[in-house]
N, C-alpha and C. Protein backbone atom coordinates (compact mmCIF):
# COMPACT_ATOMS: atom_id res chain seq x y z
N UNK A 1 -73.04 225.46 5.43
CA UNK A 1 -73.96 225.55 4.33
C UNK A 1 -73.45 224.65 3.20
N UNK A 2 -74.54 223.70 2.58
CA UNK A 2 -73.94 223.02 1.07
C UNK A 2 -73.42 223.97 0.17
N UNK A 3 -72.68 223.26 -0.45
CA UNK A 3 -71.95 224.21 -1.83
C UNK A 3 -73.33 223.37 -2.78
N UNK A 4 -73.45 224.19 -3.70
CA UNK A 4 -74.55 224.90 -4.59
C UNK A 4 -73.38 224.50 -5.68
N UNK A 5 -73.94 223.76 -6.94
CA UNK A 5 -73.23 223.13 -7.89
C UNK A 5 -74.12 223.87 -9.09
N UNK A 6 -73.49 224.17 -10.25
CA UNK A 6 -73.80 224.62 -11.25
C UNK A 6 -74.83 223.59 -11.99
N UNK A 7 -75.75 223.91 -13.24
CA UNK A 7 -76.48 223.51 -13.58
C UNK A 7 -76.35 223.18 -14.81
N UNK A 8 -76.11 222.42 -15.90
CA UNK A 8 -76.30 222.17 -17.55
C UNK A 8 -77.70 221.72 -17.99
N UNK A 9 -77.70 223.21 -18.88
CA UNK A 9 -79.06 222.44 -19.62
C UNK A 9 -78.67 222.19 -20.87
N UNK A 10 -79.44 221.00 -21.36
CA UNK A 10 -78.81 220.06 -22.36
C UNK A 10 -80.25 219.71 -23.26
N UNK A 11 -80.39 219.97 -24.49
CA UNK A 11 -81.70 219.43 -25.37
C UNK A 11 -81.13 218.56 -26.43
N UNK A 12 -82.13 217.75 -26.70
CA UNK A 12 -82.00 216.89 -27.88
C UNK A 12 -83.23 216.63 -28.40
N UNK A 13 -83.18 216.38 -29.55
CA UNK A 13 -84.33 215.71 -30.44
C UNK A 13 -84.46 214.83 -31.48
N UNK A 14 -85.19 214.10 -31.45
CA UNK A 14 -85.05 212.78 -32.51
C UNK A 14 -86.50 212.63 -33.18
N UNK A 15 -86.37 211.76 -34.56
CA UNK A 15 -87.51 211.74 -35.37
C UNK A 15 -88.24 210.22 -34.70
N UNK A 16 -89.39 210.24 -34.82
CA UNK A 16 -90.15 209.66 -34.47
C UNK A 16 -90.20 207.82 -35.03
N UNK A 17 -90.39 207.56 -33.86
CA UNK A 17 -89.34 205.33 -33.64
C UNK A 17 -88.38 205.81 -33.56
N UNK A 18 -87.51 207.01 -33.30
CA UNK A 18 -86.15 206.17 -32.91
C UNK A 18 -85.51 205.72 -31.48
N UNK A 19 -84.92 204.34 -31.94
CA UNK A 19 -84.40 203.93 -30.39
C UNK A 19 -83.07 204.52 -30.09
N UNK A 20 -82.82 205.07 -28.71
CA UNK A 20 -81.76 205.74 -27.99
C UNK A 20 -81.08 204.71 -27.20
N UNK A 21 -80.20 204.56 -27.18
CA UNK A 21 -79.53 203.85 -26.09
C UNK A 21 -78.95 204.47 -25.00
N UNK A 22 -79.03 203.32 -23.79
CA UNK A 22 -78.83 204.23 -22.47
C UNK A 22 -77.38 204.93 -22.38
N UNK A 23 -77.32 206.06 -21.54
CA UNK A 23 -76.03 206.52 -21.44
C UNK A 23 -75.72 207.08 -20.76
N UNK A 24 -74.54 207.36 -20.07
CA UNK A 24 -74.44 208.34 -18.41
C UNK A 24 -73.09 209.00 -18.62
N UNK A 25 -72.47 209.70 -17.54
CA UNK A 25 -71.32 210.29 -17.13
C UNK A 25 -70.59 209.48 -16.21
N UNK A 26 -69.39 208.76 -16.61
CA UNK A 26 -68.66 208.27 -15.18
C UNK A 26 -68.21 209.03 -14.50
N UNK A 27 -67.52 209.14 -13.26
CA UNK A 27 -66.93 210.05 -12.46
C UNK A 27 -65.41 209.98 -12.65
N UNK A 28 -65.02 211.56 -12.54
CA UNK A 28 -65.89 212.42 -11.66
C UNK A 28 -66.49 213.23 -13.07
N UNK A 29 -67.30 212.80 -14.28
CA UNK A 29 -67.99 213.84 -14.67
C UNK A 29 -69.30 213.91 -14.28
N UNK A 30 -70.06 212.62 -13.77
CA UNK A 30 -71.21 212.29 -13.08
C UNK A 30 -72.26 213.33 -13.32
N UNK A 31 -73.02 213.42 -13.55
CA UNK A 31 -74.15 214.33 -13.43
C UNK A 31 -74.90 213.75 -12.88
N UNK A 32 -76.16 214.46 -12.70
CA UNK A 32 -77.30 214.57 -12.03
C UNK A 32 -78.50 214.96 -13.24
N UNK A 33 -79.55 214.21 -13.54
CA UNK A 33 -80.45 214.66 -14.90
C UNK A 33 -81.65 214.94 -14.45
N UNK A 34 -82.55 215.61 -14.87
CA UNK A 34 -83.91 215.93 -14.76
C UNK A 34 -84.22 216.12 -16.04
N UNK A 35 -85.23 214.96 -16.38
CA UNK A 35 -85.40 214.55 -18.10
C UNK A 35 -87.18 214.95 -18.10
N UNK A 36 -87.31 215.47 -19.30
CA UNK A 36 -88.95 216.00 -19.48
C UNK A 36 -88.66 215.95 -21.18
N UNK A 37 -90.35 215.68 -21.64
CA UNK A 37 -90.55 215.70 -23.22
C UNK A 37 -91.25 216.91 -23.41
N UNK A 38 -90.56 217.63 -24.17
CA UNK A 38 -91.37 219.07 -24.70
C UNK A 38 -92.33 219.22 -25.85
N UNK A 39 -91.99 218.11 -26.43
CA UNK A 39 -92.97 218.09 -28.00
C UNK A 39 -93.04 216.39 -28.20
N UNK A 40 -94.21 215.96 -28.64
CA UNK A 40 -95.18 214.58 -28.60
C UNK A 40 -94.71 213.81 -27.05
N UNK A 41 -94.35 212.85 -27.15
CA UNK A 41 -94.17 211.61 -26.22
C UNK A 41 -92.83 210.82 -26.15
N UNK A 42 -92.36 210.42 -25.61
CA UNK A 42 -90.92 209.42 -25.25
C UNK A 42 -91.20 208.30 -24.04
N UNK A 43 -90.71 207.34 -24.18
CA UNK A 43 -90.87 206.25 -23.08
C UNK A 43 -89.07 206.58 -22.49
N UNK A 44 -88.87 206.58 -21.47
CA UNK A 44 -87.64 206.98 -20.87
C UNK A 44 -87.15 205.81 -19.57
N UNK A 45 -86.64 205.55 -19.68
CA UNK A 45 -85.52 203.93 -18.97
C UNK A 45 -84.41 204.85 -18.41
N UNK A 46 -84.95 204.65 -16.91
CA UNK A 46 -83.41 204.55 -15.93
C UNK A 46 -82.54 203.14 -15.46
N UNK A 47 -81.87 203.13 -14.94
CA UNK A 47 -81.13 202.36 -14.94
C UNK A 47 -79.59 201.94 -13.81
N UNK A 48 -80.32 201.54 -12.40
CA UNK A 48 -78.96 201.97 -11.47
C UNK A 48 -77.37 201.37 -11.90
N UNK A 49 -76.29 201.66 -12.58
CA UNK A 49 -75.23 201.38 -12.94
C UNK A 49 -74.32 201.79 -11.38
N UNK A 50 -74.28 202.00 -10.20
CA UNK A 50 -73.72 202.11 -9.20
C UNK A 50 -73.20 200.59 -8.90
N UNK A 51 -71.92 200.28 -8.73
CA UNK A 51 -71.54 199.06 -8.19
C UNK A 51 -71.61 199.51 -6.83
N UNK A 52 -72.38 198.54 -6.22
CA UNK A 52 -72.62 198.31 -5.08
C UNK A 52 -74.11 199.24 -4.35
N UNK A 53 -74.59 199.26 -4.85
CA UNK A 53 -76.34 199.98 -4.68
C UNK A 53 -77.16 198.89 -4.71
N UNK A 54 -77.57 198.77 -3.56
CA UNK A 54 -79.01 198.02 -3.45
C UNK A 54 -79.96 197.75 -4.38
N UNK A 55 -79.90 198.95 -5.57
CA UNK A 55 -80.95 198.35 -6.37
C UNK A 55 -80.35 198.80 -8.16
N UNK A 56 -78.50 198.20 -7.63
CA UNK A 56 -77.75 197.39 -8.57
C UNK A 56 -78.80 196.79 -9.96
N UNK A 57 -78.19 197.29 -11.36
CA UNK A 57 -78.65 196.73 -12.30
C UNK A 57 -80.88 196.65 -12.74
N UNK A 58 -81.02 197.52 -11.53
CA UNK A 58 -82.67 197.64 -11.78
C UNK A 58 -83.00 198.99 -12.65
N UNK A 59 -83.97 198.87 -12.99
CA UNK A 59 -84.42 199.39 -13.69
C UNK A 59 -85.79 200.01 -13.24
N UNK A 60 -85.97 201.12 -14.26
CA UNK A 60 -87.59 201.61 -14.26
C UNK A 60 -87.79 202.79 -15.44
N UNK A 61 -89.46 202.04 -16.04
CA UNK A 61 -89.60 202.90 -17.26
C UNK A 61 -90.70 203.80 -17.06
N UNK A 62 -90.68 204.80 -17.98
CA UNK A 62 -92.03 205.78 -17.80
C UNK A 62 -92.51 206.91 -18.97
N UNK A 63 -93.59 206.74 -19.49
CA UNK A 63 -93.63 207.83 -20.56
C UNK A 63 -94.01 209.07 -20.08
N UNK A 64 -93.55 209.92 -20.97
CA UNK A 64 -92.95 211.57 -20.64
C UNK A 64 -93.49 211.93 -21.98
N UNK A 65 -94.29 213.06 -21.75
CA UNK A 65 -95.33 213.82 -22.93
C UNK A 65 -95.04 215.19 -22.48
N UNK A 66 -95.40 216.10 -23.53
CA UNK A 66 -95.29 217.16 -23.78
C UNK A 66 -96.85 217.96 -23.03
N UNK A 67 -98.09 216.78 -22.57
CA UNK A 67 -99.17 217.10 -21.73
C UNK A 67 -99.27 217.35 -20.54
N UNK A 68 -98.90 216.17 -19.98
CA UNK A 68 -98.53 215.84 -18.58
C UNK A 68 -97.64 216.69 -17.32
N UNK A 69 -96.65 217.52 -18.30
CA UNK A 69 -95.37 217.97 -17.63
C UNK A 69 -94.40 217.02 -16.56
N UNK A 70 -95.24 215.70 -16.75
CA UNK A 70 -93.79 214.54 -15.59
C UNK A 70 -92.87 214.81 -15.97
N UNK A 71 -91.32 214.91 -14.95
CA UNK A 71 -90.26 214.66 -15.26
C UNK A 71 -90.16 213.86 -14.35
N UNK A 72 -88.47 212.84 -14.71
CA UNK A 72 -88.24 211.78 -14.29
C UNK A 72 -86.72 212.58 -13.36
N UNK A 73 -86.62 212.13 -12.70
CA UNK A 73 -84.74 212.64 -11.81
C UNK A 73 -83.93 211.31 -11.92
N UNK A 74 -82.79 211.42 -12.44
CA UNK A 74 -81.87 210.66 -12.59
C UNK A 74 -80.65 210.99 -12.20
N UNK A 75 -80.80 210.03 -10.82
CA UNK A 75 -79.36 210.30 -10.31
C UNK A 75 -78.25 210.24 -10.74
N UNK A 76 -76.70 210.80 -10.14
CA UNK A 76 -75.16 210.64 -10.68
C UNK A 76 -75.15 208.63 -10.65
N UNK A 77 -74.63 208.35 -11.44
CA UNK A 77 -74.66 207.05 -11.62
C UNK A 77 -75.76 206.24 -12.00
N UNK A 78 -76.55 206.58 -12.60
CA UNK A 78 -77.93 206.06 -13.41
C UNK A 78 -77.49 206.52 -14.41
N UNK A 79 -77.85 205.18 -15.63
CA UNK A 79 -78.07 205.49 -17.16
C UNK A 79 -79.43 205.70 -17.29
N UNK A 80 -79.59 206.80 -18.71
CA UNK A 80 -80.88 207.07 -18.94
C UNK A 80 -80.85 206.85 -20.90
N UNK A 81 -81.96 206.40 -21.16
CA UNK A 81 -82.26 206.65 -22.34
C UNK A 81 -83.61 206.15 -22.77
């Protein structure tokens, strides 16, 4: 059977235009993210930082509203912001 890893939930909030810069966990603190907007809208940028991953240095953006309920999953070794 997999071992079953604990969970952090983590909130933040910022005033409206502000830019975030991307940011991650190196290992071994690595996490794993599941990012959602609870109140207005955010445009949210992943980012594969894995040396040696196929899709090395790519990217992908997506807006996240408080309507919609999308969340985005961001793997251990992806920056997000």
């Amino acid at each position: 059977m997999p071992s079953a890893r604990a969970m952090r939930d983590g909130a933040s909030s910022v005033a409206a235009g502000t830019l975030r810069g991307v940011h991650y966990q190196r290992a071994p603190h690595a996490e794993v993210k599941l990012v959602r907007c609870t109140r207005g809208a955010v445009f949210d940028v992943a980012v594969d930082l894995r040396v040696g991953s196929p899709t090395f240095c790519q990217w992908f953006g997506t807006e996240l509203d408080d309507v919609s309920g999308r969340m985005v999953y961001i793997p251990e070794g992806c920056g997000h912001g």
